[in-house]
PDB file of N, CA and C in Angstrom:
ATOM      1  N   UNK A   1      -5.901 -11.288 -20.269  1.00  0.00           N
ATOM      2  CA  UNK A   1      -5.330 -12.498 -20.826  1.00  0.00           C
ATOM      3  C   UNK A   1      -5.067 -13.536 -19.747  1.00  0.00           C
ATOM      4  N   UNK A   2      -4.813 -12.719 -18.661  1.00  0.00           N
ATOM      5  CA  UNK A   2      -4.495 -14.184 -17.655  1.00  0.00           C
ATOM      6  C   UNK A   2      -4.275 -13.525 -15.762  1.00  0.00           C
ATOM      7  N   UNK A   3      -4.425 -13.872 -15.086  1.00  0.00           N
ATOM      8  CA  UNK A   3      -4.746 -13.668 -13.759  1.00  0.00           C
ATOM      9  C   UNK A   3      -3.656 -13.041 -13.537  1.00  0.00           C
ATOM     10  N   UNK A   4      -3.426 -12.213 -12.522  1.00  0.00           N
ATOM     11  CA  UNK A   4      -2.409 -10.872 -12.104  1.00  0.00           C
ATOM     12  C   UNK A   4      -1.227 -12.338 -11.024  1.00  0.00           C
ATOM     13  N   UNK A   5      -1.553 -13.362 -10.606  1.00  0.00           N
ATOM     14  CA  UNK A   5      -0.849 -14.571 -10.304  1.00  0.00           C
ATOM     15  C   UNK A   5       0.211 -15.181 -10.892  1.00  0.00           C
ATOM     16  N   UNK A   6       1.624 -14.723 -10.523  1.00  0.00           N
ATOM     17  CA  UNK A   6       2.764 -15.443 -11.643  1.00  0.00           C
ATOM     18  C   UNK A   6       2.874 -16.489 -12.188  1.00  0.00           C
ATOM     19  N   UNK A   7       2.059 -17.714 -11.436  1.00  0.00           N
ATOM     20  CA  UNK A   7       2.516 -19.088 -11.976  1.00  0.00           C
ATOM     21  C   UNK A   7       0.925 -19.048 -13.086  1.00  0.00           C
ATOM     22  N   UNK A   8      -0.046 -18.086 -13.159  1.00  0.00           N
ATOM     23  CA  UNK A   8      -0.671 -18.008 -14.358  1.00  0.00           C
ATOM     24  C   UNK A   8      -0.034 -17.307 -15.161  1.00  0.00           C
ATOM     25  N   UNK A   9       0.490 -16.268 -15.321  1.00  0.00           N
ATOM     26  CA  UNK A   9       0.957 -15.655 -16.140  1.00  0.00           C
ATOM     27  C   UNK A   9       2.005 -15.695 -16.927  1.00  0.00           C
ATOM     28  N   UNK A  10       3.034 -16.386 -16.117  1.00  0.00           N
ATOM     29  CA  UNK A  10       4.645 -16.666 -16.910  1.00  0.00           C
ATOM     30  C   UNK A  10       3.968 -17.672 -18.349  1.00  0.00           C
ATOM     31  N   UNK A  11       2.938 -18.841 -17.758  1.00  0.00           N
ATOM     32  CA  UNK A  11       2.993 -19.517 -19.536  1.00  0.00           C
ATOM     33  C   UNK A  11       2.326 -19.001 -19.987  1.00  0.00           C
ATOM     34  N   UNK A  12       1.541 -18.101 -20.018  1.00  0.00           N
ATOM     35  CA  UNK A  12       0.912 -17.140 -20.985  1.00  0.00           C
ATOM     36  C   UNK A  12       1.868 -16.143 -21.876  1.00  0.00           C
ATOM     37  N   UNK A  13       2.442 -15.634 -21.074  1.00  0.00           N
ATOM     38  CA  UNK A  13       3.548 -14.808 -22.117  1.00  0.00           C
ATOM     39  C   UNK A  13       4.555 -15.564 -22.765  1.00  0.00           C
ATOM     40  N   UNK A  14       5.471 -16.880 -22.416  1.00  0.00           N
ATOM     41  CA  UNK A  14       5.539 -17.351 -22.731  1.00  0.00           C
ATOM     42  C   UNK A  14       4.881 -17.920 -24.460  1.00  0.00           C
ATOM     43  N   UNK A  15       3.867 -18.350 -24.236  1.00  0.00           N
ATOM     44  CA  UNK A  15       2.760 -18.878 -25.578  1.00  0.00           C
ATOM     45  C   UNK A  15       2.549 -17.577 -26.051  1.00  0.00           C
ATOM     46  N   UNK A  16       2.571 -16.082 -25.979  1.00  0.00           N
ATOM     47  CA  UNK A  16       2.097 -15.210 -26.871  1.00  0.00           C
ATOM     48  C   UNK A  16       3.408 -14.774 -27.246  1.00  0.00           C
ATOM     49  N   UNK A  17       4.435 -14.909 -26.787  1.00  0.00           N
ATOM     50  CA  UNK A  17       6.009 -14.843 -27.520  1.00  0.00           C
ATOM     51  C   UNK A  17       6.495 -16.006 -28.381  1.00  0.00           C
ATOM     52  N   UNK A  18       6.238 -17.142 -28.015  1.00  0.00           N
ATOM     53  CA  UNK A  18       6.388 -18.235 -29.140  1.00  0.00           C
ATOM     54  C   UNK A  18       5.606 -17.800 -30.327  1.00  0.00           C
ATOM     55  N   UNK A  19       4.385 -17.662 -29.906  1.00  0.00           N
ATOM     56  CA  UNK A  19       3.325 -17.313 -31.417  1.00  0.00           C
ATOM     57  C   UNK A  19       4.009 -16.340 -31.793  1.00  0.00           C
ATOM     58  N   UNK A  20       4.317 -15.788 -31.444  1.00  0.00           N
ATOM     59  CA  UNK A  20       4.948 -13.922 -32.211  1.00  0.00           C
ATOM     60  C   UNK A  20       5.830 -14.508 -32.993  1.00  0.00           C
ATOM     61  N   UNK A  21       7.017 -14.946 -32.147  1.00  0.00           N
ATOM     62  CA  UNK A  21       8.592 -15.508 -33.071  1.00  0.00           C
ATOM     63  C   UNK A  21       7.596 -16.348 -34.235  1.00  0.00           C
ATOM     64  N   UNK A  22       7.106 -17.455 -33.964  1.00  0.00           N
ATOM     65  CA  UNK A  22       6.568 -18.078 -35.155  1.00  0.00           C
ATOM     66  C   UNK A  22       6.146 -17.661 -36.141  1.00  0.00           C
ATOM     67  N   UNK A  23       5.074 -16.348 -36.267  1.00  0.00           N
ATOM     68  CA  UNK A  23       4.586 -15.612 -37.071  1.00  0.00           C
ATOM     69  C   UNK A  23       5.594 -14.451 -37.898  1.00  0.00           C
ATOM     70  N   UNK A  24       6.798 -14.478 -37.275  1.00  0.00           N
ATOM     71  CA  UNK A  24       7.608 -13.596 -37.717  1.00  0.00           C
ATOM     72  C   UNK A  24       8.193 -14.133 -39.176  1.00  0.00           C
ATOM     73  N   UNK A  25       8.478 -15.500 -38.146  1.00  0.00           N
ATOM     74  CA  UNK A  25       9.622 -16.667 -39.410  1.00  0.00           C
ATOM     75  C   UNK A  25       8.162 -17.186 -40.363  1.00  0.00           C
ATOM     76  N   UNK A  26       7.546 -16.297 -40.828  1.00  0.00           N
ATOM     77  CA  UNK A  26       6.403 -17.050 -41.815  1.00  0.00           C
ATOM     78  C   UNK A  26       5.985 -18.557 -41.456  1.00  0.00           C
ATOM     79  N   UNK A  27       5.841 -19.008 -39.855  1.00  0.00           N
ATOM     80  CA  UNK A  27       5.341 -20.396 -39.794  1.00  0.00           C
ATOM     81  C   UNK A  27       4.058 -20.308 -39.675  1.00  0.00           C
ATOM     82  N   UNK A  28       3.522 -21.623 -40.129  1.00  0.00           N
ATOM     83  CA  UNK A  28       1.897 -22.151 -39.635  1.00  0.00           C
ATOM     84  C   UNK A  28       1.693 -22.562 -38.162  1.00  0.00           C
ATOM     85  N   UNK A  29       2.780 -23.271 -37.899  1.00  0.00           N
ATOM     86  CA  UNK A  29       2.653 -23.824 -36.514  1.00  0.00           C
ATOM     87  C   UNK A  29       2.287 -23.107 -35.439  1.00  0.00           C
ATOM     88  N   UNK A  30       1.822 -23.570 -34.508  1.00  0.00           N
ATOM     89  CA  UNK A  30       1.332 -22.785 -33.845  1.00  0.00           C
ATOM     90  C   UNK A  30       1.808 -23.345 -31.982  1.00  0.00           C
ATOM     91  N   UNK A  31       2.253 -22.996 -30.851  1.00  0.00           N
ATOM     92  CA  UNK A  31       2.239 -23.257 -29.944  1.00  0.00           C
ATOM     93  C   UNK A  31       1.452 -23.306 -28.733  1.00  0.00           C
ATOM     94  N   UNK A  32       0.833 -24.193 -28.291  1.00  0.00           N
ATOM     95  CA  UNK A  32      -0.316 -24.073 -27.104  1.00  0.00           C
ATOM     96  C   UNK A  32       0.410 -24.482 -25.884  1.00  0.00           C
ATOM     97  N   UNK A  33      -0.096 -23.894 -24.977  1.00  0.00           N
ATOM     98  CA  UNK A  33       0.371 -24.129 -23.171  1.00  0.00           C
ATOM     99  C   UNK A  33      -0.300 -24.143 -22.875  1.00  0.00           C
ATOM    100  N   UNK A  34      -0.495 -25.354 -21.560  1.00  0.00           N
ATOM    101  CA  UNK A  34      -1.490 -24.654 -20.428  1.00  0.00           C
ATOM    102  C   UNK A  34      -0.359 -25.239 -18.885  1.00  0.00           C
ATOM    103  N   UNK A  35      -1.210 -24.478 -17.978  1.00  0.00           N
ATOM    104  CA  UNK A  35      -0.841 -24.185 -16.527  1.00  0.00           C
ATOM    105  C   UNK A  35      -0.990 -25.580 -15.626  1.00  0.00           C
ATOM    106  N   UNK A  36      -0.463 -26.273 -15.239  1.00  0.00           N
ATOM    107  CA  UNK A  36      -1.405 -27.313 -14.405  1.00  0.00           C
ATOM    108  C   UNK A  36      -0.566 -27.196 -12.806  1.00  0.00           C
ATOM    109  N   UNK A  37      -0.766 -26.153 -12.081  1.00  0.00           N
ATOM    110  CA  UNK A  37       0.472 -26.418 -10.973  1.00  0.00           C
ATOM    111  C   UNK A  37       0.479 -27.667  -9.783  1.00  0.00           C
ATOM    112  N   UNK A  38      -0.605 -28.047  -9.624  1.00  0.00           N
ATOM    113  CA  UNK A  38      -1.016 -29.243  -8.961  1.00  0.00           C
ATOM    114  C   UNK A  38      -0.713 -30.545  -9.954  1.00  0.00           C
ATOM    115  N   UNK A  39      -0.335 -31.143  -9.408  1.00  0.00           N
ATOM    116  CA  UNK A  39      -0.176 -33.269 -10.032  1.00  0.00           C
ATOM    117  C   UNK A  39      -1.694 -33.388  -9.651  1.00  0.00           C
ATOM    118  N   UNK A  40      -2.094 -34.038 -11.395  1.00  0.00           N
ATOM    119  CA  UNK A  40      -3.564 -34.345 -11.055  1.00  0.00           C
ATOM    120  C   UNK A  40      -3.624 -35.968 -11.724  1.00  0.00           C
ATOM    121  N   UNK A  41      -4.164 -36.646 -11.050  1.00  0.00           N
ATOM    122  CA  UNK A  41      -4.434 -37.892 -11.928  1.00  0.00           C
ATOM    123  C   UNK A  41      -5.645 -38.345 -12.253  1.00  0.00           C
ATOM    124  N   UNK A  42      -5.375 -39.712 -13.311  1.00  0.00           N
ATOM    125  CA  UNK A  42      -6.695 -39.608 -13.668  1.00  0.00           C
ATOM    126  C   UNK A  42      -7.601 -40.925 -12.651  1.00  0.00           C
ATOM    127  N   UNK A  43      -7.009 -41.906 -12.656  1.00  0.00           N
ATOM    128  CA  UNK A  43      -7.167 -42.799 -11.652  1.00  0.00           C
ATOM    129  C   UNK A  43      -7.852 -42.388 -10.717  1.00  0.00           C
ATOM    130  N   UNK A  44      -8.783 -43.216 -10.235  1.00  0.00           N
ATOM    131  CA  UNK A  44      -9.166 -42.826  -8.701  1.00  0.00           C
ATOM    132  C   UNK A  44      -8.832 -43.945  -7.830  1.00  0.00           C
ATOM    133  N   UNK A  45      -8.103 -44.981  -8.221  1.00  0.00           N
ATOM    134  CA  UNK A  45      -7.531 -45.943  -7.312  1.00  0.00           C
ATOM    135  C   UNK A  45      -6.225 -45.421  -6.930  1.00  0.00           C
ATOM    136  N   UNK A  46      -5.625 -44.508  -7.517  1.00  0.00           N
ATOM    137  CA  UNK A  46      -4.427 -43.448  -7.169  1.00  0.00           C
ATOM    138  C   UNK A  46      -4.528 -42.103  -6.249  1.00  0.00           C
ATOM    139  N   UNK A  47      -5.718 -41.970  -6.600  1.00  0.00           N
ATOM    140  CA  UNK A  47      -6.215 -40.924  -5.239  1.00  0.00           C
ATOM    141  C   UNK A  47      -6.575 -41.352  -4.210  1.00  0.00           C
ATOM    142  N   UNK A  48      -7.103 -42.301  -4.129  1.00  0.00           N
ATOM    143  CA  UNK A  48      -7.292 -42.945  -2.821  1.00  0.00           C
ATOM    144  C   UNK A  48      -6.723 -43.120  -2.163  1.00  0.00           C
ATOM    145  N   UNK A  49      -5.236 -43.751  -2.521  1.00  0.00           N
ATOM    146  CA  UNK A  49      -3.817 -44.456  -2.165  1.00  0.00           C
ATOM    147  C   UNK A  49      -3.137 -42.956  -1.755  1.00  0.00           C
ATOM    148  N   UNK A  50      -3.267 -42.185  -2.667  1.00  0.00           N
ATOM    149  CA  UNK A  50      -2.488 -41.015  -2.160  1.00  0.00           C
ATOM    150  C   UNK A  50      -3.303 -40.325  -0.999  1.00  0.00           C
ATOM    151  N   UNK A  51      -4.620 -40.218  -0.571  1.00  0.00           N
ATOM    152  CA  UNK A  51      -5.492 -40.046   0.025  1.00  0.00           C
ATOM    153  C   UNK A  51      -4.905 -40.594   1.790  1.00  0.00           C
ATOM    154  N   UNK A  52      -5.074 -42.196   1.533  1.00  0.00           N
ATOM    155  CA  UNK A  52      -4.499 -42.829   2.751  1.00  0.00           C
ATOM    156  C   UNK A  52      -3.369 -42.573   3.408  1.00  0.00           C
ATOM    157  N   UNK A  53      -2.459 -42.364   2.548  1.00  0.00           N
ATOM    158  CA  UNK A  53      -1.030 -42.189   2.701  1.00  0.00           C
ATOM    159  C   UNK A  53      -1.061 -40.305   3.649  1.00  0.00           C
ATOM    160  N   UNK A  54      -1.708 -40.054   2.990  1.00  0.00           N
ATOM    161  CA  UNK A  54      -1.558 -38.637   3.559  1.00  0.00           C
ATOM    162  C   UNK A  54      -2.376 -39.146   5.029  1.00  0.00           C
ATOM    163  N   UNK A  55      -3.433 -39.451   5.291  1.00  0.00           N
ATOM    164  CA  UNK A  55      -4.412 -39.556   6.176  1.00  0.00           C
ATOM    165  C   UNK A  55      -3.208 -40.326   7.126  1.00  0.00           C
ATOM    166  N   UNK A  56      -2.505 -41.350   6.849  1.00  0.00           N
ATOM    167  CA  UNK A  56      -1.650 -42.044   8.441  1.00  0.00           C
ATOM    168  C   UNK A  56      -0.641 -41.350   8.575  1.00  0.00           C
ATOM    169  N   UNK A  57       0.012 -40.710   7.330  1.00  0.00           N
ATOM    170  CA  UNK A  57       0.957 -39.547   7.600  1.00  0.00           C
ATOM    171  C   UNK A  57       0.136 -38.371   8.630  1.00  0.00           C
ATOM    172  N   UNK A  58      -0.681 -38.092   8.814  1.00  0.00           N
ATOM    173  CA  UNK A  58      -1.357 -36.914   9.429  1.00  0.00           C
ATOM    174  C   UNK A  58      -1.867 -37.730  10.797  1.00  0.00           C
ATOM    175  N   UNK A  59      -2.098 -38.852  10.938  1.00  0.00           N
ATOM    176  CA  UNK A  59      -2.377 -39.731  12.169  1.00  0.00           C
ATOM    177  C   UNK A  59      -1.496 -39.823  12.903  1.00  0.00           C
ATOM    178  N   UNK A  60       0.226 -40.472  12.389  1.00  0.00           N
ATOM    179  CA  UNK A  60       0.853 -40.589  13.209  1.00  0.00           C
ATOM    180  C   UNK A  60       1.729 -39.314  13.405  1.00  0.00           C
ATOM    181  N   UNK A  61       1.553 -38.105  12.992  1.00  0.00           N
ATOM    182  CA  UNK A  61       2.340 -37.073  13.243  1.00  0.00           C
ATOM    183  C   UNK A  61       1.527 -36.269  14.846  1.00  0.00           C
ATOM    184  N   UNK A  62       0.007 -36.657  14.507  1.00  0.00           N
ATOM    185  CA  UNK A  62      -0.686 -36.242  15.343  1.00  0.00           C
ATOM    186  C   UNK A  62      -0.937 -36.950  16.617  1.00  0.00           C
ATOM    187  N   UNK A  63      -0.281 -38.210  16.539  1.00  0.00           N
ATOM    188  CA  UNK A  63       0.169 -39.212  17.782  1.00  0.00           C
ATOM    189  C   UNK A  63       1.152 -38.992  18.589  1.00  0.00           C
ATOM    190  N   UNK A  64       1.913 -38.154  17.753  1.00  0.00           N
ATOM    191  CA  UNK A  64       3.452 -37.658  18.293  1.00  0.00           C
ATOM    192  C   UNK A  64       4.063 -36.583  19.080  1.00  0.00           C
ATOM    193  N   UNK A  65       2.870 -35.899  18.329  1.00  0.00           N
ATOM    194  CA  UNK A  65       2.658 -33.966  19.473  1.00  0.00           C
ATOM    195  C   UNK A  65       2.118 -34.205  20.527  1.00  0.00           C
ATOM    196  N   UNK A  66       1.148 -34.536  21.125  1.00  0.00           N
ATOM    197  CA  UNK A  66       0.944 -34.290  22.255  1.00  0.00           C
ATOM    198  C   UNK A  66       1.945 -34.896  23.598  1.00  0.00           C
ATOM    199  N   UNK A  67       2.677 -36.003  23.344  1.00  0.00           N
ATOM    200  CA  UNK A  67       3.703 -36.441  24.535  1.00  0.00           C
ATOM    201  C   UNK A  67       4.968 -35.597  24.469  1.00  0.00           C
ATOM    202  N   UNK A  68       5.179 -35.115  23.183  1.00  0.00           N
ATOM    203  CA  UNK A  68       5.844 -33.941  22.960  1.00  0.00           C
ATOM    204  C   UNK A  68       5.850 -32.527  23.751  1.00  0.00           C
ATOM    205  N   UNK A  69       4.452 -32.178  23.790  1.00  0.00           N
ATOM    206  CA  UNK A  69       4.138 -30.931  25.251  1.00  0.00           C
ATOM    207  C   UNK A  69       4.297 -31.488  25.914  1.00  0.00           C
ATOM    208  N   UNK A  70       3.617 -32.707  26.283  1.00  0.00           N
ATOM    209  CA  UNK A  70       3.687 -33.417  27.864  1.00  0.00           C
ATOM    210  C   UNK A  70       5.253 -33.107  28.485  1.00  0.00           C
ATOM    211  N   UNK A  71       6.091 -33.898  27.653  1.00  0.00           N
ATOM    212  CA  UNK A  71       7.117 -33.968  27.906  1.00  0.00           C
ATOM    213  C   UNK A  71       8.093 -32.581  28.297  1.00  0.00           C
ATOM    214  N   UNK A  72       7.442 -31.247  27.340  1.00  0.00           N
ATOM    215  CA  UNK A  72       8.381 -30.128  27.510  1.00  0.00           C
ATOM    216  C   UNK A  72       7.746 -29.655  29.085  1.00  0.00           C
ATOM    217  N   UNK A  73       6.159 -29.957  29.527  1.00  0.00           N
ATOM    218  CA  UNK A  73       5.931 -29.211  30.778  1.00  0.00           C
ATOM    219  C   UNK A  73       6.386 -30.080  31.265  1.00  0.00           C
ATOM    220  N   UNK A  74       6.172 -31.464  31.902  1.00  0.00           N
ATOM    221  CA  UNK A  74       6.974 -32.452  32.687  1.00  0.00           C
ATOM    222  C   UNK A  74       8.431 -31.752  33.153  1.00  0.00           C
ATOM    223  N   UNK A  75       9.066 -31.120  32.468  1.00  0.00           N
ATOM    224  CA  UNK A  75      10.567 -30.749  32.745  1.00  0.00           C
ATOM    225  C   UNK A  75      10.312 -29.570  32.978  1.00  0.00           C
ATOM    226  N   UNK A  76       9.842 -28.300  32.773  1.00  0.00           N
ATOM    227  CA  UNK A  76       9.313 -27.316  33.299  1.00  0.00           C
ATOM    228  C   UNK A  76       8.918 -27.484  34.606  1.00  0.00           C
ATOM    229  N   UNK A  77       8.735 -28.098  34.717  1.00  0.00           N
ATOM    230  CA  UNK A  77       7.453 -28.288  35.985  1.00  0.00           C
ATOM    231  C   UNK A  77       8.948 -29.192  37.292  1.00  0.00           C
ATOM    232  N   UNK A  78       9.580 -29.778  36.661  1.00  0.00           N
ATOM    233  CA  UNK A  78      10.668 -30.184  37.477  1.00  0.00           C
ATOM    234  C   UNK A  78      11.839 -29.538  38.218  1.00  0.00           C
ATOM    235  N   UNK A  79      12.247 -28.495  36.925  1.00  0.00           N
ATOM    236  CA  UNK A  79      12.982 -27.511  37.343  1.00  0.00           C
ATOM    237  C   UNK A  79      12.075 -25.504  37.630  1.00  0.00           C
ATOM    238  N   UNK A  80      11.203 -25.798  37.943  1.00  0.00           N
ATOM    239  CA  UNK A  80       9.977 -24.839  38.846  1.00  0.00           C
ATOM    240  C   UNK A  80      10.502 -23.817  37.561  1.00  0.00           C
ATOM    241  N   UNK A  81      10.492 -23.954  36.425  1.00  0.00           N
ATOM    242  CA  UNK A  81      10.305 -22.798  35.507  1.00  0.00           C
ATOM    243  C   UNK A  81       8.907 -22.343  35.597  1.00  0.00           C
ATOM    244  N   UNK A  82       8.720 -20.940  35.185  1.00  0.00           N
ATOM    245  CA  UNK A  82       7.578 -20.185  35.271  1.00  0.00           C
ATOM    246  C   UNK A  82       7.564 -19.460  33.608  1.00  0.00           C
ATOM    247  N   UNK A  83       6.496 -19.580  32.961  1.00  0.00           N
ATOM    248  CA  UNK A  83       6.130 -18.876  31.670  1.00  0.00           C
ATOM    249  C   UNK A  83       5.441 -17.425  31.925  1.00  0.00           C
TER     250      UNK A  83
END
Protein backbone atom coordinates (compact mmCIF):
# COMPACT_ATOMS: atom_id res chain seq x y z
CA UNK A 1 0.00 0.00 0.00
CA UNK A 2 2.69 2.46 0.56
CA UNK A 3 6.59 2.67 1.05
CA UNK A 4 8.12 1.23 4.45
CA UNK A 5 9.06 5.51 4.75
CA UNK A 6 6.93 7.29 7.57
CA UNK A 7 6.17 10.49 5.94
CA UNK A 8 4.63 7.93 3.10
CA UNK A 9 2.89 5.98 5.23
CA UNK A 10 1.28 8.02 8.14
CA UNK A 11 -1.33 9.56 5.21
CA UNK A 12 -2.00 6.37 3.99
CA UNK A 13 -3.31 4.91 7.12
CA UNK A 14 -4.64 7.81 7.92
CA UNK A 15 -7.06 7.70 4.42
CA UNK A 16 -7.69 3.85 5.01
CA UNK A 17 -9.04 4.73 8.65
CA UNK A 18 -11.15 7.65 7.52
CA UNK A 19 -12.63 5.31 4.74
CA UNK A 20 -13.27 2.59 7.39
CA UNK A 21 -15.03 5.13 10.03
CA UNK A 22 -17.00 6.39 6.94
CA UNK A 23 -18.14 3.07 5.78
CA UNK A 24 -19.09 2.12 9.22
CA UNK A 25 -21.54 5.30 9.70
CA UNK A 26 -23.30 4.08 6.28
CA UNK A 27 -21.58 7.18 4.33
CA UNK A 28 -20.99 7.64 0.53
CA UNK A 29 -18.33 10.05 1.02
CA UNK A 30 -15.34 9.17 0.55
CA UNK A 31 -11.79 10.68 1.73
CA UNK A 32 -8.64 11.12 -0.54
CA UNK A 33 -4.97 12.18 0.60
CA UNK A 34 -2.01 12.56 -0.94
CA UNK A 35 1.72 13.12 0.35
CA UNK A 36 3.47 16.22 -1.04
CA UNK A 37 6.55 16.72 1.47
CA UNK A 38 8.42 19.19 -0.68
CA UNK A 39 6.67 22.97 -1.55
CA UNK A 40 6.20 22.59 -5.19
CA UNK A 41 5.04 25.38 -7.43
CA UNK A 42 3.56 25.84 -10.38
CA UNK A 43 5.18 29.00 -11.73
CA UNK A 44 8.44 28.93 -13.18
CA UNK A 45 9.04 32.62 -12.65
CA UNK A 46 8.91 31.42 -8.85
CA UNK A 47 11.48 28.87 -9.30
CA UNK A 48 13.76 30.84 -10.72
CA UNK A 49 13.52 33.54 -8.00
CA UNK A 50 13.72 30.84 -5.50
CA UNK A 51 16.57 29.35 -7.60
CA UNK A 52 18.64 32.78 -7.36
CA UNK A 53 18.00 33.38 -3.94
CA UNK A 54 19.42 30.10 -2.99
CA UNK A 55 22.40 30.48 -5.61
CA UNK A 56 23.72 34.16 -3.69
CA UNK A 57 22.73 32.60 -0.48
CA UNK A 58 25.31 29.74 -1.38
CA UNK A 59 27.79 32.52 -3.00
CA UNK A 60 28.05 34.62 -0.21
CA UNK A 61 28.27 31.91 2.47
CA UNK A 62 31.02 30.52 0.27
CA UNK A 63 32.82 34.02 0.28
CA UNK A 64 32.88 33.82 3.94
CA UNK A 65 34.68 30.39 4.75
CA UNK A 66 37.67 30.65 3.42
CA UNK A 67 39.06 34.02 5.46
CA UNK A 68 37.44 32.15 8.15
CA UNK A 69 40.41 29.25 8.01
CA UNK A 70 42.70 31.89 7.02
CA UNK A 71 41.99 33.58 9.97
CA UNK A 72 41.88 30.41 12.51
CA UNK A 73 45.66 29.37 11.03
CA UNK A 74 46.87 33.08 11.04
CA UNK A 75 46.45 32.76 14.98
CA UNK A 76 47.70 29.29 15.18
CA UNK A 77 50.54 30.07 13.47
CA UNK A 78 51.10 33.21 15.92
CA UNK A 79 50.88 31.52 19.02
CA UNK A 80 53.29 28.33 17.45
CA UNK A 81 50.26 25.91 18.07
CA UNK A 82 50.92 22.53 16.50
CA UNK A 83 47.88 20.12 15.18
Amino acid sequence: MCSAEPINCFPMLVNILSNTFLRLFNSTARIRIWSEPFYSTQSPEIKVDIFFICLSYMMILAAGLPPHFAVSSMEDYKVKRMH
